[in-house]
PDB file of N, CA and C in Angstrom:
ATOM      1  N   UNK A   1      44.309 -20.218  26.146  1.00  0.00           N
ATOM      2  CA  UNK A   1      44.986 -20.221  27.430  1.00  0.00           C
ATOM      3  C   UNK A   1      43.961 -20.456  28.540  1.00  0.00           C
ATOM      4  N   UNK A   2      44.123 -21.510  29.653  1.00  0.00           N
ATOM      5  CA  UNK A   2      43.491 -21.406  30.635  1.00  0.00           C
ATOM      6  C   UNK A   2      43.514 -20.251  31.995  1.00  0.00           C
ATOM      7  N   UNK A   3      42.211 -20.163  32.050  1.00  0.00           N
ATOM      8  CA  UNK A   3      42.433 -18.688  32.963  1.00  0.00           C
ATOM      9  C   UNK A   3      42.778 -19.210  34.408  1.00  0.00           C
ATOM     10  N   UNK A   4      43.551 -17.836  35.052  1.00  0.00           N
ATOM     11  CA  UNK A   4      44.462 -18.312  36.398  1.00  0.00           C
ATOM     12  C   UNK A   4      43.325 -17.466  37.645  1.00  0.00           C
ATOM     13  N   UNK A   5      43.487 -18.396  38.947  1.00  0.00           N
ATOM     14  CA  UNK A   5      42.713 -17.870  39.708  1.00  0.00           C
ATOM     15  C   UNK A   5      42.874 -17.121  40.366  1.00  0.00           C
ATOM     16  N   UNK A   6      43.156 -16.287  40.951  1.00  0.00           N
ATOM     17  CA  UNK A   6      43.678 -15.310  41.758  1.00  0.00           C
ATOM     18  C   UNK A   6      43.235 -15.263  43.083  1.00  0.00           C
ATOM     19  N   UNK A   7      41.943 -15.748  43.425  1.00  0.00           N
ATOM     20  CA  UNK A   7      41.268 -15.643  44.644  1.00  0.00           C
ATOM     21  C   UNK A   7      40.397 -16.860  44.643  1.00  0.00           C
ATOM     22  N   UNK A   8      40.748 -17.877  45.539  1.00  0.00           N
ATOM     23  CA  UNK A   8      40.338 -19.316  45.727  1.00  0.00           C
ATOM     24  C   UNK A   8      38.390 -18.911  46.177  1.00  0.00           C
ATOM     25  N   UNK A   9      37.550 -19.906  45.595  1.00  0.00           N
ATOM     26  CA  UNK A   9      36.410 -20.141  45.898  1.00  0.00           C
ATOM     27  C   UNK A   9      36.465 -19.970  47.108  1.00  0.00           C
ATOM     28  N   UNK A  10      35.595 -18.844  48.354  1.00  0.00           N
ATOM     29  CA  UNK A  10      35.630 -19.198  49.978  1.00  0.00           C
ATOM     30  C   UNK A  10      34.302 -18.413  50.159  1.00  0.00           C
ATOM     31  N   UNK A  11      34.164 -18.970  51.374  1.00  0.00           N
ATOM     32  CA  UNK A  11      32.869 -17.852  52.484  1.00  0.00           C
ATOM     33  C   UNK A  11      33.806 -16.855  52.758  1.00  0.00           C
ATOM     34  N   UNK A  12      33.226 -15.529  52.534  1.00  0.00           N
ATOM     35  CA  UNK A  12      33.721 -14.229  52.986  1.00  0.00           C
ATOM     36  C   UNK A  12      32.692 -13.526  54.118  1.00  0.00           C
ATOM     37  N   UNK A  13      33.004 -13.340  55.321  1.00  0.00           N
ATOM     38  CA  UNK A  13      31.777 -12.623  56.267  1.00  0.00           C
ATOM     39  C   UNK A  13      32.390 -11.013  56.082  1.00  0.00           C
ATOM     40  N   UNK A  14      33.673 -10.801  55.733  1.00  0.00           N
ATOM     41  CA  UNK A  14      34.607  -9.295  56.313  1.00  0.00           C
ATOM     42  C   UNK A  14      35.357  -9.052  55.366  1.00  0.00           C
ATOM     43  N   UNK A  15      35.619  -7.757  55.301  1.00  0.00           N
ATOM     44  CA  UNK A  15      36.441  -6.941  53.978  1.00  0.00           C
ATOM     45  C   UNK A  15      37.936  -8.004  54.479  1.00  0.00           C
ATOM     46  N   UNK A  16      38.642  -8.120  53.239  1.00  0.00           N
ATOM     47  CA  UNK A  16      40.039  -8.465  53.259  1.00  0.00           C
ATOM     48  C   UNK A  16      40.862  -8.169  52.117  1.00  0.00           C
ATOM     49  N   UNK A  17      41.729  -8.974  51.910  1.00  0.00           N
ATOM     50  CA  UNK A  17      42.564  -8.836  50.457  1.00  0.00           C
ATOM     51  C   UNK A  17      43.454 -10.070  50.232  1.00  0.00           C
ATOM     52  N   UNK A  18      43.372  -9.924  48.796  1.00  0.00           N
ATOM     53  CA  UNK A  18      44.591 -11.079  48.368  1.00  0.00           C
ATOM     54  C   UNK A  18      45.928 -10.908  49.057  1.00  0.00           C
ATOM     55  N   UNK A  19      46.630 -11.852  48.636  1.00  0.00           N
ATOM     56  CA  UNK A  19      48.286 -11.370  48.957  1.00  0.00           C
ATOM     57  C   UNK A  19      48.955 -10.370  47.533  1.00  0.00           C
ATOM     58  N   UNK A  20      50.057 -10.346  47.822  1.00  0.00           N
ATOM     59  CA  UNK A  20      50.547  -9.329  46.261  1.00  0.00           C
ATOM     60  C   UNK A  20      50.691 -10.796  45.151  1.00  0.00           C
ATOM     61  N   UNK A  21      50.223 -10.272  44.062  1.00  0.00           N
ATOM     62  CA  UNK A  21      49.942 -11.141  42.652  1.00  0.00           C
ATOM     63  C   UNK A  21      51.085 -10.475  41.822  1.00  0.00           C
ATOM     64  N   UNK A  22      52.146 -11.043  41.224  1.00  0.00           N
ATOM     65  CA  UNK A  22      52.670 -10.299  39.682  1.00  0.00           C
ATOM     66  C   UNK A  22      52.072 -10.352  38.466  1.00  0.00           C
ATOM     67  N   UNK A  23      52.005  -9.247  38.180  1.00  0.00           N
ATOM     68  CA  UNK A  23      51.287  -8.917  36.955  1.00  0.00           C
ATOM     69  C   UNK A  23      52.753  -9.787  35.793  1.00  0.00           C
ATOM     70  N   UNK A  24      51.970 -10.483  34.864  1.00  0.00           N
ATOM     71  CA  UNK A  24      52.965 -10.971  33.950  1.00  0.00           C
ATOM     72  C   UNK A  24      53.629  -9.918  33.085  1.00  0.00           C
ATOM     73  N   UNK A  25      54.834 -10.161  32.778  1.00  0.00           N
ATOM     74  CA  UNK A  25      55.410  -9.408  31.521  1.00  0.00           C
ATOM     75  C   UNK A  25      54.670  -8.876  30.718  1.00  0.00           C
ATOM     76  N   UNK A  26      54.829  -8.111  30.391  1.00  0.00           N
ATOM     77  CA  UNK A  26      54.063  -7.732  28.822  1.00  0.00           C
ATOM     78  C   UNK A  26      52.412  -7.079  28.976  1.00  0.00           C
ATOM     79  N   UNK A  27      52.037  -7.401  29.966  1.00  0.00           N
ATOM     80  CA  UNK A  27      50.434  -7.765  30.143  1.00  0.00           C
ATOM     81  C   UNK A  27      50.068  -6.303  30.129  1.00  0.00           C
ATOM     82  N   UNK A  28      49.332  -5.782  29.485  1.00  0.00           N
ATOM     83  CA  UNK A  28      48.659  -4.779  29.387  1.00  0.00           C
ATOM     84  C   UNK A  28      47.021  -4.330  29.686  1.00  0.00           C
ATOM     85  N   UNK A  29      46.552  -5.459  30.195  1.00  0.00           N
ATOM     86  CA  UNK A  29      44.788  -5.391  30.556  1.00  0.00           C
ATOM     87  C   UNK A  29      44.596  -6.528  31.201  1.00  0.00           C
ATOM     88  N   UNK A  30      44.098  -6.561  32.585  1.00  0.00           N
ATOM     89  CA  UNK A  30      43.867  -7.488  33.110  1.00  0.00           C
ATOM     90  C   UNK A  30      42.093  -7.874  32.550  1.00  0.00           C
ATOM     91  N   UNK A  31      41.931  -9.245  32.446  1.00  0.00           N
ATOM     92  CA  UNK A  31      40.366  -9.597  32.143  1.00  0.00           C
ATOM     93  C   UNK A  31      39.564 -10.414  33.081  1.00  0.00           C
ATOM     94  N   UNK A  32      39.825  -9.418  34.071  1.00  0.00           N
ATOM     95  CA  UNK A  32      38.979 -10.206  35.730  1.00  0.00           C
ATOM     96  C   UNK A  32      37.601 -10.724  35.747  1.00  0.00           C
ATOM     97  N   UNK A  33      37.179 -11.779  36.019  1.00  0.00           N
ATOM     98  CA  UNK A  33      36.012 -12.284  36.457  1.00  0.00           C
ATOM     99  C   UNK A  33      35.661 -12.413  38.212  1.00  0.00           C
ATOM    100  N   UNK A  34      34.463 -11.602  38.551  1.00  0.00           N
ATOM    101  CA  UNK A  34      33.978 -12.150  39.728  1.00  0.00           C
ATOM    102  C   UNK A  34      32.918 -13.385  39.463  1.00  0.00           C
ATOM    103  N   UNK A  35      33.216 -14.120  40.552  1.00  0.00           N
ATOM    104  CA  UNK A  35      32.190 -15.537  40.488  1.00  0.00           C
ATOM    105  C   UNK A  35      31.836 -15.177  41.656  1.00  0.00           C
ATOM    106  N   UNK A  36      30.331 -14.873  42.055  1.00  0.00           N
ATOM    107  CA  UNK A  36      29.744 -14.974  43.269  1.00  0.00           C
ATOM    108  C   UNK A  36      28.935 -16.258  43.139  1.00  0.00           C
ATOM    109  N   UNK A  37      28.677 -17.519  44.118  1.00  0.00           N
ATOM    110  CA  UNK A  37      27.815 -18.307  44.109  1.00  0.00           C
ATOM    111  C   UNK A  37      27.236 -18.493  45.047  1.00  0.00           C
ATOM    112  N   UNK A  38      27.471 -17.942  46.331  1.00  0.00           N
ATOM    113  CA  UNK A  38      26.560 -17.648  47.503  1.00  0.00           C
ATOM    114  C   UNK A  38      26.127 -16.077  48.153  1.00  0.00           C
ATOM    115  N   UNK A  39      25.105 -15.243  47.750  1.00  0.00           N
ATOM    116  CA  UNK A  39      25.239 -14.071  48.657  1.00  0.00           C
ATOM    117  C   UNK A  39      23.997 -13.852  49.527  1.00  0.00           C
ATOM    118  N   UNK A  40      24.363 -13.936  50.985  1.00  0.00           N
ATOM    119  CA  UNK A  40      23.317 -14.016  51.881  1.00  0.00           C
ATOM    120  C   UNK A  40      23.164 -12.815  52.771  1.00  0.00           C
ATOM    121  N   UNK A  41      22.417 -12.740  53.836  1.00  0.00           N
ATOM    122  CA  UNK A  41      22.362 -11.239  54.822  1.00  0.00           C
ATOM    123  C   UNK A  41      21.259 -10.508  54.103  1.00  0.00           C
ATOM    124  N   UNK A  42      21.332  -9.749  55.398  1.00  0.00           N
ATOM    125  CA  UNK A  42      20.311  -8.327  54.739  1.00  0.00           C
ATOM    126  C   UNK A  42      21.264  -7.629  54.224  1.00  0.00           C
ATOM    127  N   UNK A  43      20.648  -7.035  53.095  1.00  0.00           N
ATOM    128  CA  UNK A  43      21.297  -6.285  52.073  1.00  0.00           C
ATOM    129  C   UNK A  43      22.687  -6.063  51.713  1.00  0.00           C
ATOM    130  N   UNK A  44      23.130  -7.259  51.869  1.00  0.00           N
ATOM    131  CA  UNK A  44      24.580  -7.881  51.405  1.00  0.00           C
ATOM    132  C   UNK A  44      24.574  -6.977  50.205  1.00  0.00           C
ATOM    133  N   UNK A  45      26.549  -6.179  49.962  1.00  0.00           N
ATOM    134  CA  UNK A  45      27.239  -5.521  49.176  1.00  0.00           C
ATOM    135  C   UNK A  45      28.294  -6.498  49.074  1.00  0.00           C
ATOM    136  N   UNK A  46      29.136  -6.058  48.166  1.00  0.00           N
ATOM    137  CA  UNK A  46      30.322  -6.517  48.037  1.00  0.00           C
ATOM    138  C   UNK A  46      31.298  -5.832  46.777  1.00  0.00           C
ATOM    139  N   UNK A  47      32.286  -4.939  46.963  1.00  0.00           N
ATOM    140  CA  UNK A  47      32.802  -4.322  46.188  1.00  0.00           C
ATOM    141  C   UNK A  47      33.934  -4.794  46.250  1.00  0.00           C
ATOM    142  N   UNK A  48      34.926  -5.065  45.053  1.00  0.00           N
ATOM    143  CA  UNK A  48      36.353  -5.822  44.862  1.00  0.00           C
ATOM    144  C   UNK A  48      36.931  -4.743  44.247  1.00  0.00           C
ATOM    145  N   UNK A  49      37.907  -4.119  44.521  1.00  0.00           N
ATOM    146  CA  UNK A  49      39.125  -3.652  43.908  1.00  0.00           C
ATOM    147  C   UNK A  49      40.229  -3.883  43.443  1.00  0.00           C
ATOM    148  N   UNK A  50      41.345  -3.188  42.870  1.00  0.00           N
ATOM    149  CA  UNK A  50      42.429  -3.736  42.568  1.00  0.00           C
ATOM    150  C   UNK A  50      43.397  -2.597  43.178  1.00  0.00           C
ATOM    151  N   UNK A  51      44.406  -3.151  44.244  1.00  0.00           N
ATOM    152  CA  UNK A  51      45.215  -1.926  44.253  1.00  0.00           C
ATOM    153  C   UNK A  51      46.832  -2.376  43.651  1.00  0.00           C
ATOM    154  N   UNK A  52      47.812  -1.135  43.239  1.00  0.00           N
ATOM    155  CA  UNK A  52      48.896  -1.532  42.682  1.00  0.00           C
ATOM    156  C   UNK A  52      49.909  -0.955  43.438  1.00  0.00           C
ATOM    157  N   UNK A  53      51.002  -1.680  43.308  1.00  0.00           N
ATOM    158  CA  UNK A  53      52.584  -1.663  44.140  1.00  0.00           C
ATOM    159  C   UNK A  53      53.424  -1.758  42.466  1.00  0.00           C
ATOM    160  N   UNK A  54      54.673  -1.102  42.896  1.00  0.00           N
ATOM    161  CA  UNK A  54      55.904  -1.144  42.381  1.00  0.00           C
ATOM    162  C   UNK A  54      56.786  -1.993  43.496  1.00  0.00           C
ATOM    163  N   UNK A  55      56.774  -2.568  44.436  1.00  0.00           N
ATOM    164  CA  UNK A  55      57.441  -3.410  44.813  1.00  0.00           C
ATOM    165  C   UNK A  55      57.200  -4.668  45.564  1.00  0.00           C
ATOM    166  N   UNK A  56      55.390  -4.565  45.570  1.00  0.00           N
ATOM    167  CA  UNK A  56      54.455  -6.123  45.965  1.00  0.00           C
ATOM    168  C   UNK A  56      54.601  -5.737  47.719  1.00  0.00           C
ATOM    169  N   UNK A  57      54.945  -4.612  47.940  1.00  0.00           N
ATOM    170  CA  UNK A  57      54.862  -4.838  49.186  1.00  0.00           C
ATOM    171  C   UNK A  57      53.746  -3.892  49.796  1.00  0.00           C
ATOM    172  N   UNK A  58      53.670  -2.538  49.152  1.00  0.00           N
ATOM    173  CA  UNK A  58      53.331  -1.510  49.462  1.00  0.00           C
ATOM    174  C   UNK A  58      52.385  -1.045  48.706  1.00  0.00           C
ATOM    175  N   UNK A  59      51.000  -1.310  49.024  1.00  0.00           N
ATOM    176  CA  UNK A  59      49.581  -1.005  47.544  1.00  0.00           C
ATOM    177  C   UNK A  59      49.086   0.123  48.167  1.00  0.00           C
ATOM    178  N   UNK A  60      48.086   0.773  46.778  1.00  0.00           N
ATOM    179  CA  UNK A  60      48.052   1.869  47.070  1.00  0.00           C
ATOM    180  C   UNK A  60      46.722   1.718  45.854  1.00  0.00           C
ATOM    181  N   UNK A  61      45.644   3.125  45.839  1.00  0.00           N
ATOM    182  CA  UNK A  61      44.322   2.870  44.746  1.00  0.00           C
ATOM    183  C   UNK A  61      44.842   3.702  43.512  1.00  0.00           C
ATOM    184  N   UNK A  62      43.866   3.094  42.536  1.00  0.00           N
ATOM    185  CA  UNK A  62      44.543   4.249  41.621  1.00  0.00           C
ATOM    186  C   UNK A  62      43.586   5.907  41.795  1.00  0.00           C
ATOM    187  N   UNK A  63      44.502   6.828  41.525  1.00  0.00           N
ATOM    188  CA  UNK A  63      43.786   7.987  41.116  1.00  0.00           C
ATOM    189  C   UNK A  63      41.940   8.102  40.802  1.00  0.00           C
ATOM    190  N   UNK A  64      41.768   7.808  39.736  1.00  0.00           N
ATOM    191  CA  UNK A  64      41.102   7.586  39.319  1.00  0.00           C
ATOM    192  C   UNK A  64      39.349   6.723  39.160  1.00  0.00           C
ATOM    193  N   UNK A  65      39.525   5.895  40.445  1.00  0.00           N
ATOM    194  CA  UNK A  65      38.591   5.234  40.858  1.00  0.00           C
ATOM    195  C   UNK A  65      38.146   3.907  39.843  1.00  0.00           C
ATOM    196  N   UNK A  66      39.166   3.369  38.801  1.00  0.00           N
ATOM    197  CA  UNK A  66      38.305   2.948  37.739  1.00  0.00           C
ATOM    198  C   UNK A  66      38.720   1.180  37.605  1.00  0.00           C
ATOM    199  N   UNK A  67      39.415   1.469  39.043  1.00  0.00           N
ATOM    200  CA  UNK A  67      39.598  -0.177  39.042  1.00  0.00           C
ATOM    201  C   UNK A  67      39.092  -1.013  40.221  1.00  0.00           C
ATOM    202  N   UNK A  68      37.809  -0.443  39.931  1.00  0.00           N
ATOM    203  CA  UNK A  68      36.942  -1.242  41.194  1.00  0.00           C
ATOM    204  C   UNK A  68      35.576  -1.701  40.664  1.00  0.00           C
ATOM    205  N   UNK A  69      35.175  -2.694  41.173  1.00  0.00           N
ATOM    206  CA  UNK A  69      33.968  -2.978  40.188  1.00  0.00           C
ATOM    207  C   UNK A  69      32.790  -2.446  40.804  1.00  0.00           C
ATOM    208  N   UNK A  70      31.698  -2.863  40.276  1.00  0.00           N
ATOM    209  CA  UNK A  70      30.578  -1.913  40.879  1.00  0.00           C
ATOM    210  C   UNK A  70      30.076  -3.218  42.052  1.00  0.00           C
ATOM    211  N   UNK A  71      29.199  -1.977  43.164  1.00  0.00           N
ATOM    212  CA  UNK A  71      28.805  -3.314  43.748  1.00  0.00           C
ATOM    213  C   UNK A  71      28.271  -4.155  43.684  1.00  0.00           C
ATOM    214  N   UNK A  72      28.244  -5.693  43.672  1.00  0.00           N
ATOM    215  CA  UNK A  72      27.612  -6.733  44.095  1.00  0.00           C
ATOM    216  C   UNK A  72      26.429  -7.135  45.262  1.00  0.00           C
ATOM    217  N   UNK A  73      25.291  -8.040  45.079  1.00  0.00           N
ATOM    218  CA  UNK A  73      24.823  -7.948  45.973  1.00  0.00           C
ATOM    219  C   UNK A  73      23.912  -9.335  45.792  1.00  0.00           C
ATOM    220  N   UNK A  74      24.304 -10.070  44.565  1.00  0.00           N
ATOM    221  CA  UNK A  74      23.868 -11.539  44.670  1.00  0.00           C
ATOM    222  C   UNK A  74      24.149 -12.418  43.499  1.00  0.00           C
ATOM    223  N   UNK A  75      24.175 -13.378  43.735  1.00  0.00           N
ATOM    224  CA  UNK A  75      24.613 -14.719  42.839  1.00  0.00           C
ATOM    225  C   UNK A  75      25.001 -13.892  41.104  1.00  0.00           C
ATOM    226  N   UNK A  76      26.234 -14.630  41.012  1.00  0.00           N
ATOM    227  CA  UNK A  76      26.300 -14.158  39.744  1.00  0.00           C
ATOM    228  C   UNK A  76      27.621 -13.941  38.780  1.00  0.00           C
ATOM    229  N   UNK A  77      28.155 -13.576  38.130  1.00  0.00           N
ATOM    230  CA  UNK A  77      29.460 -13.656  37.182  1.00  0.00           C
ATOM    231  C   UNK A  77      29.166 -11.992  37.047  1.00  0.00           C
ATOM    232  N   UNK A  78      30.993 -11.010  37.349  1.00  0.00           N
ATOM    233  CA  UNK A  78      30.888  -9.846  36.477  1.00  0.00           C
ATOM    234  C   UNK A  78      32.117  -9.686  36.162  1.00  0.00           C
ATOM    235  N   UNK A  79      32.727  -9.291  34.843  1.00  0.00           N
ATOM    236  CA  UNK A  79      34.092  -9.241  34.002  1.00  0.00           C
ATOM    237  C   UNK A  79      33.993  -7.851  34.212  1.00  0.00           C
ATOM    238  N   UNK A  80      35.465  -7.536  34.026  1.00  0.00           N
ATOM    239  CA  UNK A  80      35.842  -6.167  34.114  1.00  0.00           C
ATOM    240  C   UNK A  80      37.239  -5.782  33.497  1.00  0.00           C
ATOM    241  N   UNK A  81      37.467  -5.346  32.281  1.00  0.00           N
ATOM    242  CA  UNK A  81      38.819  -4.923  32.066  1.00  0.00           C
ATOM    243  C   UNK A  81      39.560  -3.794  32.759  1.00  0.00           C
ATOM    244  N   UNK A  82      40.913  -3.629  33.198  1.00  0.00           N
ATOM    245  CA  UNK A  82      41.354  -3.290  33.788  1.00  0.00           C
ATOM    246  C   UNK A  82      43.034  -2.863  33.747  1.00  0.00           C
ATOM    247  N   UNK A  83      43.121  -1.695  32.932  1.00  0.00           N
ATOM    248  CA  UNK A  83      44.580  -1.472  32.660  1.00  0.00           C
ATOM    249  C   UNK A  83      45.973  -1.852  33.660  1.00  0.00           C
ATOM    250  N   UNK A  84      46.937  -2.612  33.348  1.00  0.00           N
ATOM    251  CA  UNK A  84      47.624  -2.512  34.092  1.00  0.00           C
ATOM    252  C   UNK A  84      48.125  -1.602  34.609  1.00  0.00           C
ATOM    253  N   UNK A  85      48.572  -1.137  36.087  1.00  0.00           N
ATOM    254  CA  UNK A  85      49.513   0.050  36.160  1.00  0.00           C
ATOM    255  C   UNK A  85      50.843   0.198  37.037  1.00  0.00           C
ATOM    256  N   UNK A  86      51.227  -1.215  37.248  1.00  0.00           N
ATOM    257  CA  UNK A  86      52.429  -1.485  38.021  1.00  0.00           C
ATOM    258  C   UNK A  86      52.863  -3.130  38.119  1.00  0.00           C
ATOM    259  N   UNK A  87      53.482  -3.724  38.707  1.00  0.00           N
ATOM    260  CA  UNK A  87      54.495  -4.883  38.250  1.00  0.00           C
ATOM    261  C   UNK A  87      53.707  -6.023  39.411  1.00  0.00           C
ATOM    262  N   UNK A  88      53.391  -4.991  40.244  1.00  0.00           N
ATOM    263  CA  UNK A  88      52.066  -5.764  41.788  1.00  0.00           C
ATOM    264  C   UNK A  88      50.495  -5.083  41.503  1.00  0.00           C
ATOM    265  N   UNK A  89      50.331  -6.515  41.788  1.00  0.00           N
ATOM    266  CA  UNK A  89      48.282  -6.303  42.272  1.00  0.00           C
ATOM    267  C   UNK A  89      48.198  -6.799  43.625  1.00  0.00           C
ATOM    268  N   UNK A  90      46.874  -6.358  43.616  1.00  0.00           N
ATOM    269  CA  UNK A  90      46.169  -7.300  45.164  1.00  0.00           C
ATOM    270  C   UNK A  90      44.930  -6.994  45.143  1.00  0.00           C
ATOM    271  N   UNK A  91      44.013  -7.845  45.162  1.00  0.00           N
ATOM    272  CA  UNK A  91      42.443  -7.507  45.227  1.00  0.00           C
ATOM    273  C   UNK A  91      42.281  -7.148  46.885  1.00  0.00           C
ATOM    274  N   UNK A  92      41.355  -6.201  46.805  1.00  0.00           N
ATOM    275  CA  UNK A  92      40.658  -6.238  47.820  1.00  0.00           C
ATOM    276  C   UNK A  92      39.216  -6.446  48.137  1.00  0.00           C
ATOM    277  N   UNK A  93      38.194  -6.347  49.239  1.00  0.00           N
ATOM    278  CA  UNK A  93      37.202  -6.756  49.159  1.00  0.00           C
ATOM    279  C   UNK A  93      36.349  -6.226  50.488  1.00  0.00           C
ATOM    280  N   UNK A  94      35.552  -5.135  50.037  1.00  0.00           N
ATOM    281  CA  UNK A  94      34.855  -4.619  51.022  1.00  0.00           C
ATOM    282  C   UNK A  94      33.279  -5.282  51.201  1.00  0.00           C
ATOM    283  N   UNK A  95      33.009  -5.839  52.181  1.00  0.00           N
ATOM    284  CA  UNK A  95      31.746  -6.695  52.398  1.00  0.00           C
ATOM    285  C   UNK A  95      30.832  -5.775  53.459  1.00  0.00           C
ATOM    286  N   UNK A  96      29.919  -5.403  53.022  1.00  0.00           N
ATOM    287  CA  UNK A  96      28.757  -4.487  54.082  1.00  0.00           C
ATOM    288  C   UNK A  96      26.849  -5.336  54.134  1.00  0.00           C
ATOM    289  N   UNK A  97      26.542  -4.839  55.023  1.00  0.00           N
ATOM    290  CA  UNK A  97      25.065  -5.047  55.219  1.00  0.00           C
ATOM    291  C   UNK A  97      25.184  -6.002  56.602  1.00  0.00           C
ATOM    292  N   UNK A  98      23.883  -6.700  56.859  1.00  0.00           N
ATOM    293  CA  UNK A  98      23.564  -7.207  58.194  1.00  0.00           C
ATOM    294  C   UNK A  98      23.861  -8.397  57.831  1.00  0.00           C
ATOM    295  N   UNK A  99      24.680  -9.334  58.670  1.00  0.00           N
ATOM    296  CA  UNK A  99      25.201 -10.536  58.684  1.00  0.00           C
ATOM    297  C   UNK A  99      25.366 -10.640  57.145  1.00  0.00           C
ATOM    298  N   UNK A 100      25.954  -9.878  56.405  1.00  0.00           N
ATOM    299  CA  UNK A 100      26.159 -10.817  55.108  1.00  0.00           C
ATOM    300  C   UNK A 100      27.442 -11.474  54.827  1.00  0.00           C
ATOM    301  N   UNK A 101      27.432 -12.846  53.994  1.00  0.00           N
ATOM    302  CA  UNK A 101      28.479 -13.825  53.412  1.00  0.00           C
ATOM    303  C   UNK A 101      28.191 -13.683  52.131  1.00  0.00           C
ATOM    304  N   UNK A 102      29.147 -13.968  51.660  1.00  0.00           N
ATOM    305  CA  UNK A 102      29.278 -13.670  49.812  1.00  0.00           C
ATOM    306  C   UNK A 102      30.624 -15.066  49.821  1.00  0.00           C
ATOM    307  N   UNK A 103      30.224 -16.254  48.992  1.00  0.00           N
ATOM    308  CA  UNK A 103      31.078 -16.806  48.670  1.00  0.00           C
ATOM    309  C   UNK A 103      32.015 -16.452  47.270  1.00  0.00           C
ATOM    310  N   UNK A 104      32.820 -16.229  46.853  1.00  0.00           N
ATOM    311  CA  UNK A 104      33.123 -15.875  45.319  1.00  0.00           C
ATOM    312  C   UNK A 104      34.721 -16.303  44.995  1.00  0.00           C
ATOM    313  N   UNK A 105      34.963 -15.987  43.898  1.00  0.00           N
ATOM    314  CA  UNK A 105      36.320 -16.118  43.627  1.00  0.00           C
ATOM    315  C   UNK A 105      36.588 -15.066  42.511  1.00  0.00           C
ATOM    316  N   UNK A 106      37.495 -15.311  42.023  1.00  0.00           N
ATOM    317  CA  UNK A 106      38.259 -13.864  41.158  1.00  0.00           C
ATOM    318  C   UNK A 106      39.391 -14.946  40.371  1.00  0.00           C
ATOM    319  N   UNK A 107      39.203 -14.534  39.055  1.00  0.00           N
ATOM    320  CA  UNK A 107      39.830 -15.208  38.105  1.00  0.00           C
ATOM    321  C   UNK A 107      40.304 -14.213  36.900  1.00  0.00           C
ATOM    322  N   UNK A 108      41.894 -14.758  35.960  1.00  0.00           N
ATOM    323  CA  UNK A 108      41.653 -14.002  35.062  1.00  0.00           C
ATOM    324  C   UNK A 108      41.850 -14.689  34.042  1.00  0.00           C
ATOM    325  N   UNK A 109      40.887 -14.214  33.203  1.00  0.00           N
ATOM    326  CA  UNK A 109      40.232 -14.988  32.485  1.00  0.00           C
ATOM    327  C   UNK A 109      41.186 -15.158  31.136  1.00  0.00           C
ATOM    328  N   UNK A 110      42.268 -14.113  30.664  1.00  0.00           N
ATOM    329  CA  UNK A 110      42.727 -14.064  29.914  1.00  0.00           C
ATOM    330  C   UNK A 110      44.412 -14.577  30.017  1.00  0.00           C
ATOM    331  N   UNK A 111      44.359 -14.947  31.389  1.00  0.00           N
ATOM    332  CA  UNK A 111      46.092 -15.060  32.123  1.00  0.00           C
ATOM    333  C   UNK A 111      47.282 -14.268  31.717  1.00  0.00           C
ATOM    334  N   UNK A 112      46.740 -13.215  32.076  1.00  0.00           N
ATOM    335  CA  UNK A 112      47.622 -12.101  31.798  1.00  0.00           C
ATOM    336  C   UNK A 112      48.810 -11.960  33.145  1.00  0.00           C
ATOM    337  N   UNK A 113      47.988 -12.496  34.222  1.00  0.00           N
ATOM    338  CA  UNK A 113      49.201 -12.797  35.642  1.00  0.00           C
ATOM    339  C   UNK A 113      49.818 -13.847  35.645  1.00  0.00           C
ATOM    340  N   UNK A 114      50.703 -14.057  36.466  1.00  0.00           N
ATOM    341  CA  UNK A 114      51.753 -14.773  36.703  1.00  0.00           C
ATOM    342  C   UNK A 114      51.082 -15.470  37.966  1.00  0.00           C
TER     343      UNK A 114
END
């Protein structure tokens, strides 16, 4: 299966988020890839999460803390499995340090979304 993208290649300067994503039928583990290919600034971070909705409108974190990846802070690929836990996703994306840009995208690798 070819993997689906979830978050288009861009320059990021500021925390944001996807729009709401449906998790496909059935799907039981998401198999996320970050692609960073630009990370610039002083001491550029970059942490991606996943938050979940029961109705794509309304996200929320999980309990647990365990669907966020660790931080980022330069060029590079990191996978992360990730239990499903509702019918909506949405990445988010907290960007810190002095002037930093992080270009990246977010893919899953296994197309477990819709």
């Amino acid at each position: 299966m070819a993997a689906n993208t979830l978050v288009a290649s861009a320059a990021r300067t500021v925390t944001g988020s996807s729009s709401a994503i449906a998790v496909g039928s059935g799907a039981a583990t998401l198999e996320l890839e970050l692609e960073v290919t630009v990370a610039t600034g002083t001491s550029p971070t970059l942490v991606l999460s996943v938050q979940w909705s029961d109705d794509g409108t309304n996200f929320g974190n999980n309990d647990a803390s365990a669907d966020a990846f660790a931080s980022v802070a330069a060029v590079g690929n990191v996978t992360k499995s990730i239990p499903v836990r509702a019918p909506y996703m949405q990445l988010t994306w907290t960007i810190g340090g002095t002037t930093p840009s992080f270009t990246f995208s977010v893919i899953d690798v296994a197309s477990n979304v819709i």
